[in-house]
Protein backbone atom coordinates (compact mmCIF):
# COMPACT_ATOMS: atom_id res chain seq x y z
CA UNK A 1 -50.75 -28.52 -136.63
CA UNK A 2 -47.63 -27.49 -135.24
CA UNK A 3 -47.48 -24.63 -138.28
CA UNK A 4 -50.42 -23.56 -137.19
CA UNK A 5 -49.98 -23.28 -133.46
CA UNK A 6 -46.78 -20.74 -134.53
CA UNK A 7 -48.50 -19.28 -137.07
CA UNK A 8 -52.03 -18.49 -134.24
CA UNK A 9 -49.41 -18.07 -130.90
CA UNK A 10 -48.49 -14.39 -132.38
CA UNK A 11 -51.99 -13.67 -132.00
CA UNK A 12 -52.95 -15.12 -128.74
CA UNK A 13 -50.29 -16.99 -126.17
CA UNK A 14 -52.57 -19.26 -124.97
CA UNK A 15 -53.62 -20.61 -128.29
CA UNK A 16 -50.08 -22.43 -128.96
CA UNK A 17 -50.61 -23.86 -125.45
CA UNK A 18 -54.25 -25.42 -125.71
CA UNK A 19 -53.56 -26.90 -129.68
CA UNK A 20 -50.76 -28.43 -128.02
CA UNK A 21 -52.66 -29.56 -125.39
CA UNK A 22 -55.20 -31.60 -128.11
CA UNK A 23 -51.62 -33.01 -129.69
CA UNK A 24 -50.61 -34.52 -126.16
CA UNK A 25 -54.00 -36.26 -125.98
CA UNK A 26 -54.45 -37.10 -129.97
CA UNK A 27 -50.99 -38.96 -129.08
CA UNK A 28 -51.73 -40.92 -126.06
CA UNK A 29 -55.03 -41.86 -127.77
CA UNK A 30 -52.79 -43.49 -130.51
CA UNK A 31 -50.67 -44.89 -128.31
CA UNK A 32 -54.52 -46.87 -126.86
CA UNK A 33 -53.26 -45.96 -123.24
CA UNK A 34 -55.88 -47.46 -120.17
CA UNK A 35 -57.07 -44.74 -118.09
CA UNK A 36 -54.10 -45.18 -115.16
CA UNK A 37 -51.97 -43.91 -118.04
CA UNK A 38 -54.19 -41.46 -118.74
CA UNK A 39 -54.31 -39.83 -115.54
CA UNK A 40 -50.80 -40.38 -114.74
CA UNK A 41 -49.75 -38.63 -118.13
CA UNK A 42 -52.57 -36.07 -117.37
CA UNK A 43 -50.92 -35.27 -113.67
CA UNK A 44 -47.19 -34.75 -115.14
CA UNK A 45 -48.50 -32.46 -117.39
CA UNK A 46 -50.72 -29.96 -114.76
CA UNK A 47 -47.99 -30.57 -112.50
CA UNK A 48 -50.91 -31.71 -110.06
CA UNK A 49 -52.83 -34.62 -108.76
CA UNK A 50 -55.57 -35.94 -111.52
CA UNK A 51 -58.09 -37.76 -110.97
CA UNK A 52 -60.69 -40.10 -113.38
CA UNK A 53 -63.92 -41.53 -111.68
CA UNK A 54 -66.68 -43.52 -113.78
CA UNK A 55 -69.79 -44.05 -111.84
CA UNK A 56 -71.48 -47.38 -113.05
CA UNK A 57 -67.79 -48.76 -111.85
CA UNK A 58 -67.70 -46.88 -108.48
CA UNK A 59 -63.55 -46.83 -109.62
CA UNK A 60 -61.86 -43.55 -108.64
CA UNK A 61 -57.62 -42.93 -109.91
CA UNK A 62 -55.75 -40.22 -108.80
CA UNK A 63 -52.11 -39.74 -110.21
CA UNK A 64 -49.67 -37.86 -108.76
CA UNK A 65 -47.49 -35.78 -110.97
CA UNK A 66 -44.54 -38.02 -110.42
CA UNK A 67 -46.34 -41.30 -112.31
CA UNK A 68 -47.71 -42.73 -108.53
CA UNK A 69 -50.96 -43.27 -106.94
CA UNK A 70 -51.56 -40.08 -105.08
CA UNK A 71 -51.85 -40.06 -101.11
CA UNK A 72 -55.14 -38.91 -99.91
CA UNK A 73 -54.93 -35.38 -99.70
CA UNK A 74 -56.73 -32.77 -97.92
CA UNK A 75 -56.87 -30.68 -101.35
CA UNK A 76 -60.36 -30.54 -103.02
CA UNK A 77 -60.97 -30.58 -106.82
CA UNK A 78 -59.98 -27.33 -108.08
CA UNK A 79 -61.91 -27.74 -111.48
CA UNK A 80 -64.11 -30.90 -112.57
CA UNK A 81 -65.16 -31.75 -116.13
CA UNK A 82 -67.74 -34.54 -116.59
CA UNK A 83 -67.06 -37.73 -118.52
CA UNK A 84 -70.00 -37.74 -121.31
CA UNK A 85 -70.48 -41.18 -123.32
CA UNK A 86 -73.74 -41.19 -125.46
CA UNK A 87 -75.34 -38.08 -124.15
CA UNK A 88 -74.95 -39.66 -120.89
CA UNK A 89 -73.08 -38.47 -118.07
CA UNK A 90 -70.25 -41.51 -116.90
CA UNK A 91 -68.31 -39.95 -114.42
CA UNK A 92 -66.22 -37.25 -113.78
CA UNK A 93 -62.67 -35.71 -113.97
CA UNK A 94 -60.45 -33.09 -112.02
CA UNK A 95 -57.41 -31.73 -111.25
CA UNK A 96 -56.37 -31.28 -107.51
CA UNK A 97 -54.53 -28.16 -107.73
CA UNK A 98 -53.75 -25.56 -104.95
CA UNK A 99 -54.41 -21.76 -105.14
CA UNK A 100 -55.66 -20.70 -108.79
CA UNK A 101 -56.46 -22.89 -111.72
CA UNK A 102 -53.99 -23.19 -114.14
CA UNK A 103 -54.43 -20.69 -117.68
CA UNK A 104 -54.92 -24.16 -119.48
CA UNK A 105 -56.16 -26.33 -116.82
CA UNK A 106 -60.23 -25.74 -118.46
CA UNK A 107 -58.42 -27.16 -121.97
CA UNK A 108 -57.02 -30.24 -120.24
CA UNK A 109 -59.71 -31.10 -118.46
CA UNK A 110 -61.94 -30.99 -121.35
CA UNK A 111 -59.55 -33.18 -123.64
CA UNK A 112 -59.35 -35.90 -120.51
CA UNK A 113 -62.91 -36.02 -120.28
CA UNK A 114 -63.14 -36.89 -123.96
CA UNK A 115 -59.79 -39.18 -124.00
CA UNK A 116 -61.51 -41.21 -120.96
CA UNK A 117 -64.78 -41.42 -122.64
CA UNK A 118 -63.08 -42.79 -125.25
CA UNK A 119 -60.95 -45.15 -123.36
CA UNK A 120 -64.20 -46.58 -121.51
CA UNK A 121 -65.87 -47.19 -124.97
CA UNK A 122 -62.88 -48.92 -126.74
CA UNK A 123 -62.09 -51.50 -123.49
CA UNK A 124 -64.81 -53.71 -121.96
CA UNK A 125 -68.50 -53.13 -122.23
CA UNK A 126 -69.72 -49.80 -122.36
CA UNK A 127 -70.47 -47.80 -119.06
CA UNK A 128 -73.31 -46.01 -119.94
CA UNK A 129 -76.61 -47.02 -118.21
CA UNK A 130 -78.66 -47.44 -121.62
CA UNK A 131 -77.98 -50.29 -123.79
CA UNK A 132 -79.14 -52.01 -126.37
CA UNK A 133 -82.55 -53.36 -126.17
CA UNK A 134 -81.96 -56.22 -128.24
CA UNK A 135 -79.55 -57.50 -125.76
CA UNK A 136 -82.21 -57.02 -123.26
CA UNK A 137 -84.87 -58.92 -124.47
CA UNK A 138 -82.14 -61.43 -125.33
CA UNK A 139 -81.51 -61.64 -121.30
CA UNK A 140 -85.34 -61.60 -120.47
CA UNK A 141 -86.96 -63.94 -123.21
CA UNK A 142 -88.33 -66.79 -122.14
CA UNK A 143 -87.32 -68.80 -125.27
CA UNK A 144 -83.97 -68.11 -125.21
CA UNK A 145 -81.46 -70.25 -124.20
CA UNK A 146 -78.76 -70.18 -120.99
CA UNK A 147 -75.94 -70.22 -123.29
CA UNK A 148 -77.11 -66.86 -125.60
CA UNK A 149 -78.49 -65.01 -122.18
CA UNK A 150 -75.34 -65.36 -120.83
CA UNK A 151 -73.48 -63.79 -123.82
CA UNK A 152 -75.59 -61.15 -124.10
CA UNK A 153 -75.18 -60.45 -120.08
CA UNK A 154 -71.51 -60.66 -120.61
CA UNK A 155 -71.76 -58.16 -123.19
CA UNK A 156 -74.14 -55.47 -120.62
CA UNK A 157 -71.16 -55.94 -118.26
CA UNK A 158 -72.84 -58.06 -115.71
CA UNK A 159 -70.47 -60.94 -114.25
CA UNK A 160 -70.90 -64.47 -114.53
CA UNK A 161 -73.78 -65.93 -112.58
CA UNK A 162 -74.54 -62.74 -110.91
CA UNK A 163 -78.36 -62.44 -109.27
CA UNK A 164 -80.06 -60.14 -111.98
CA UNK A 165 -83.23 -58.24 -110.42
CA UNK A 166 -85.50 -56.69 -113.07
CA UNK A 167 -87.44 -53.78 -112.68
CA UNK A 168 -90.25 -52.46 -115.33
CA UNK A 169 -90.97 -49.13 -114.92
CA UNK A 170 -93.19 -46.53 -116.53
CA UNK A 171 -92.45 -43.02 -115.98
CA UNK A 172 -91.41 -39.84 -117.50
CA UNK A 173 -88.11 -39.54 -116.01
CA UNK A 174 -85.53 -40.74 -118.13
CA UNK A 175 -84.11 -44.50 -117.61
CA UNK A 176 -81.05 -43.94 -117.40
CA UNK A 177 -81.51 -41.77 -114.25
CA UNK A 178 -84.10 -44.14 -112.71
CA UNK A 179 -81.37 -46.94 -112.96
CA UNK A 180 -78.14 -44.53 -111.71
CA UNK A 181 -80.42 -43.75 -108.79
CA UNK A 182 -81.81 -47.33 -107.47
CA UNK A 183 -78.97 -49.35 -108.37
CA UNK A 184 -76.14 -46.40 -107.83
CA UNK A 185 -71.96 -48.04 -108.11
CA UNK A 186 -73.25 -51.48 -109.40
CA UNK A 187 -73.86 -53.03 -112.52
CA UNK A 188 -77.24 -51.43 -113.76
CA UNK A 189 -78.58 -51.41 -118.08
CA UNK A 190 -82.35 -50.15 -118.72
CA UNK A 191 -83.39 -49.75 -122.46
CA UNK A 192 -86.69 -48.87 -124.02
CA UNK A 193 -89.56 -51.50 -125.02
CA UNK A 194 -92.34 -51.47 -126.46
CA UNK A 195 -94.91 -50.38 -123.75
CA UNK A 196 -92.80 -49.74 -120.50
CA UNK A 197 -88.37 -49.46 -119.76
CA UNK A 198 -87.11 -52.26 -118.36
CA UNK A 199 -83.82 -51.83 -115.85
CA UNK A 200 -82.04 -54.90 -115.17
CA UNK A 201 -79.81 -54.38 -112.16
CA UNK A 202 -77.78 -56.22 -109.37
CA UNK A 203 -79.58 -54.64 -106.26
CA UNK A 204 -82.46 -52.30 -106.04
CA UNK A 205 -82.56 -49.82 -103.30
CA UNK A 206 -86.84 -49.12 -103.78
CA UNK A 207 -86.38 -45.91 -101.45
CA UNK A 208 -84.78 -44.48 -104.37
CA UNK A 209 -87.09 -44.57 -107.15
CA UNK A 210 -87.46 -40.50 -108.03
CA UNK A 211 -91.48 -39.05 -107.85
CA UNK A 212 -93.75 -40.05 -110.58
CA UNK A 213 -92.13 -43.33 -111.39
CA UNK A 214 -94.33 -46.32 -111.37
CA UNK A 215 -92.19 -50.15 -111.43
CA UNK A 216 -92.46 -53.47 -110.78
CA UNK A 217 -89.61 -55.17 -109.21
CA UNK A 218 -89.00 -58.73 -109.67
CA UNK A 219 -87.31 -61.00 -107.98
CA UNK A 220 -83.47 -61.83 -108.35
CA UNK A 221 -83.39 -65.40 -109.74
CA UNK A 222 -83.69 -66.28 -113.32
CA UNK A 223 -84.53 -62.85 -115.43
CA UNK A 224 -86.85 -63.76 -117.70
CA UNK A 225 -89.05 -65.11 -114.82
CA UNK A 226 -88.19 -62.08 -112.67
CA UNK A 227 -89.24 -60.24 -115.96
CA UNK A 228 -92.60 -62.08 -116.07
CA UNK A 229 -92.98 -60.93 -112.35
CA UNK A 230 -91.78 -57.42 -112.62
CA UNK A 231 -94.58 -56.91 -115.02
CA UNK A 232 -97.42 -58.32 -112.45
CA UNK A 233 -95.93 -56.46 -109.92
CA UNK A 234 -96.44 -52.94 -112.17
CA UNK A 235 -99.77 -53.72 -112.61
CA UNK A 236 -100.69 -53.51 -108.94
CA UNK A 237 -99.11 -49.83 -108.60
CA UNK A 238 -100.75 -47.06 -107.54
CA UNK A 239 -100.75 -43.27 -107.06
CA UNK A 240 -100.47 -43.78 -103.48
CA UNK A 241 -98.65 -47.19 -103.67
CA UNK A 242 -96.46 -46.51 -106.64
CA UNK A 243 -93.32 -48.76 -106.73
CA UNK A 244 -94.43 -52.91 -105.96
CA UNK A 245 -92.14 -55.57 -105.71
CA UNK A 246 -93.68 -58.83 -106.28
CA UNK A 247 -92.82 -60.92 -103.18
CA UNK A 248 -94.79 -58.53 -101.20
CA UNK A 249 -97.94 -59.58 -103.41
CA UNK A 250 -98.03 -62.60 -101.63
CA UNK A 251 -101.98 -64.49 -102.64
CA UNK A 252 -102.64 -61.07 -104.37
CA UNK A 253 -100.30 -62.11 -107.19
CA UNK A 254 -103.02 -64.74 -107.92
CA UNK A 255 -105.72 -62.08 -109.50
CA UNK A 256 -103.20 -60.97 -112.17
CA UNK A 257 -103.68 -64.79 -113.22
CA UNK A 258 -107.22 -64.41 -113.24
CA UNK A 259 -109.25 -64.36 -116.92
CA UNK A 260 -109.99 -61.10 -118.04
CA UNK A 261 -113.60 -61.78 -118.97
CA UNK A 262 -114.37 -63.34 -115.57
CA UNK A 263 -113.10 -60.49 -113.93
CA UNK A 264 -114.85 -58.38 -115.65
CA UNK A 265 -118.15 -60.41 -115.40
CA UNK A 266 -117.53 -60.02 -111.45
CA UNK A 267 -120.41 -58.27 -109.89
CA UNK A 268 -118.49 -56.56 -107.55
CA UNK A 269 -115.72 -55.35 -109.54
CA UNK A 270 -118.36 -54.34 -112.77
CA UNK A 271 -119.81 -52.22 -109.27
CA UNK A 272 -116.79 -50.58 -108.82
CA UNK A 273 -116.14 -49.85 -112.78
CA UNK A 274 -119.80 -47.82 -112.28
CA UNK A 275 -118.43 -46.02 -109.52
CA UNK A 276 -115.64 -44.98 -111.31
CA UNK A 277 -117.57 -42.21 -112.90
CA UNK A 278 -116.84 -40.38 -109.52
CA UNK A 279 -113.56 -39.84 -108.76
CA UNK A 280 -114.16 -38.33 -105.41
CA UNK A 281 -116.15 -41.46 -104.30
CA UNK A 282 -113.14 -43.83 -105.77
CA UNK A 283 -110.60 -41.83 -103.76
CA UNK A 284 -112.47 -41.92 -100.32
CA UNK A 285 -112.84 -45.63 -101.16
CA UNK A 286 -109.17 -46.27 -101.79
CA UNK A 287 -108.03 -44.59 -99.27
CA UNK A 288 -110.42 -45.93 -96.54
CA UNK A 289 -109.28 -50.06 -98.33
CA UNK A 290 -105.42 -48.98 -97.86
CA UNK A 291 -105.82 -47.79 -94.45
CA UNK A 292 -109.12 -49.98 -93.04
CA UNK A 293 -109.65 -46.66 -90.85
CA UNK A 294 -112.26 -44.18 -91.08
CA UNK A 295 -110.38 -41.66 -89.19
CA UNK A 296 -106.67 -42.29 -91.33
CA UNK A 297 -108.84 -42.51 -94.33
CA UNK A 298 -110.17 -38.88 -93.21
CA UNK A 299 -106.58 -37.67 -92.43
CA UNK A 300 -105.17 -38.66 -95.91
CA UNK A 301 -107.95 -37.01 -97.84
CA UNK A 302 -107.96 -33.93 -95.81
CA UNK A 303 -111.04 -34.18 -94.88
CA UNK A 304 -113.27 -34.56 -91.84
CA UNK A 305 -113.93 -38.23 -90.54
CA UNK A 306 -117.91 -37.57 -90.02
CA UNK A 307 -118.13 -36.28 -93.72
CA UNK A 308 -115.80 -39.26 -94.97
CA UNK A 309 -117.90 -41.63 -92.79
CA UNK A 310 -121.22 -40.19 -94.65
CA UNK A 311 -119.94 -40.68 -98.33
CA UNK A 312 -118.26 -44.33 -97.30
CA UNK A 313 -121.68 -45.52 -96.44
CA UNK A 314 -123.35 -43.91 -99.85
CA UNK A 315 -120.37 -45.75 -101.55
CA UNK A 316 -121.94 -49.09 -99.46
CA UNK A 317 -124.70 -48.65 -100.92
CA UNK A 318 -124.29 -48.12 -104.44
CA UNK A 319 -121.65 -50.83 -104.50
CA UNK A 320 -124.06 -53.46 -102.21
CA UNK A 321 -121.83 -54.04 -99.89
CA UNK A 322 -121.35 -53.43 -96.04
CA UNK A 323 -117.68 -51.34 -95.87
CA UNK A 324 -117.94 -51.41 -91.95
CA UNK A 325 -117.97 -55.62 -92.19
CA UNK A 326 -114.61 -57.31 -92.37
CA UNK A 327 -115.44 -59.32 -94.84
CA UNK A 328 -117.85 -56.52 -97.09
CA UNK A 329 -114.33 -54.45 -96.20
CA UNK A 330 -111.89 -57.64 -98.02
CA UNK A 331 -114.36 -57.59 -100.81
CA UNK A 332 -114.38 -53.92 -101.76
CA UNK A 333 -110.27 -54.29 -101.73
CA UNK A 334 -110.23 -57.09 -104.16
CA UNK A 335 -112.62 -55.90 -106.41
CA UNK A 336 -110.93 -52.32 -106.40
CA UNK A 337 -107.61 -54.10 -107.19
CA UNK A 338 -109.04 -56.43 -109.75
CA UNK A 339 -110.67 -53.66 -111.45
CA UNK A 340 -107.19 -51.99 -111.49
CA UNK A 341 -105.24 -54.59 -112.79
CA UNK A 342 -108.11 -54.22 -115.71
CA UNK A 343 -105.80 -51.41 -116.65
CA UNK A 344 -108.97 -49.05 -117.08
């Protein structure tokens, strides 16, 4: 290496410098130095404050370039690199230098992101967001035992009798990016199953699950019962009610409990499986049973309240029952939901 920096520096003066930059970190990475190190070996050799963040750990270090903690500084990150640890982004790192960036401050950066990426894999659990899913089910099984859930919860990073809160979610949006954004600077793992993600987290912000997602959120006690719930809870989402957690369910958790082939042998809900066939009449009757209003109903649709009015009372009548009675109104919401939780 050090041949071949000579050999390529009468070509191109800033070659020499960045292979010796890769030496510098090849050498602290044998030397299995802890991310303080890092950045304080990274700072004497900018000549500048550097910093290392990781996300999932809401830890931030900045080194000064004489080997201390650097005083909060008005100076902003000149250049940033991010931190990447199986295709996922960890955190971040910079340099806090004044006026221009440095000819070789792009090649340092780079070489500390990958140093610290390394140093977070090789210490402690991993920080990425995904993990493995046998672990998972490991924590969420209901026939495994206290002893092997709390290995494998010690392994996702999660400390010792620490509330878990699972959330199943289906959704296009990647996990990992559901779980950074609900449960952002805490512990948070999601992984893959077999017919939804599942996100086991220490808080859930529900504000902050991104458009299109659908979950379930259970509650935070023991996680393969908040698992259990989590999954009722999905099943009651909906386009215009998308993310449910289940202690909001209240009685309504009861239907999910409900046999299959007596809901279906309902006479109400097999009324509102025949008036699925029109999807305009289906809307106009969800959104009048979510907002018990003919005139809200009217406003969510877009539409006029006489002409909402009209097709609410067809919808009466092809379902047999009264939609401007109480009770005819509480029977058209239960059947719509039980027919929902049908999953059809």
């Amino acid at each position: 290496m050090e041949a071949l920096a000579a050999r390529l520096s009468h070509l191109d003066p800033d070659v020499e410098g960045a292979i010796r930059v890769v030496m510098f970190y090849d050498t602290l990475m044998r030397r299995r130095v802890d991310l303080p190190a890092l950045a304080r070996a990274t700072a004497g050799l900018a000549e500048c404050v550097a910093g290392i963040r990781l996300h999932s750990a809401g830890r931030t270090i900045r080194m000064a370039p004489d080997g201390r903690e650097a005083a909060p500084s008005p100076v902003p990150a000149s250049t940033t690199v991010a931190i990447t640890l199986d295709e996922e982004e960890i955190g971040t790192v910079w340099l806090e230098r004044e006026g221009t960036p440095g000819a070789l401050d792009d090649a340092v950066l780079d070489r500390l992101a990958i140093a610290a990426a390394t140093v977070v894999e090789r210490y402690g659990p991993a920080r990425t967001t995904m993990a493995d899913p046998a672990l998972v089910e490991l924590v969420i099984s209901a026939s495994g035992d206290d002893a092997a859930r709390s290995r494998a919860l010690r392994l996702l990073g999660f400390p010792a009798d620490a509330p878990i809160r699972v959330v199943v979610v289906r959704s296009k949006v990647p996990l990992e990016k559901v779980g950074n954004l609900i449960c952002p600077g805490r512990p948070v793992k999601a992984a893959p199953l077999t017919d939804a993600g599942v996100i086991l987290a220490a808080t859930v912000d529900p504000a902050r699950f991104p458009e299109g997602v659908r979950a379930g959120i259970g509650a935070a006690e023991c996680p393969h019962r908040s698992w259990q719930d989590a999954r009722t809870a999905l099943r009651f989402t909906t386009v215009r009610r998308p993310v449910v957690h289940y202690d909001d369910l209240g009685a309504l958790a009861l239907l999910a409990r409900i046999p299959e082939e007596d809901t279906r042998a309902n006479a109400d809900v097999v009324a509102i499986a025949g008036l699925a066939a029109e999807p305009e009449d289906l809307r106009t009757l969800d959104a009048y049973c979510v907002t018990g209003s003919v005139r809200q109903a009217a406003d969510s649709l877009h539409l006029h309240h006489s002409s909402v009015a009209r097709r609410l009372g067809q919808i009466g009548k092809s379902l047999g029952i009264d939609l401007t009675d109480p009770l005819g109104l509480t029977r058209a919401r239960l059947a719509l939901t039980a027919w929902r939780l049908l999953g059809e």
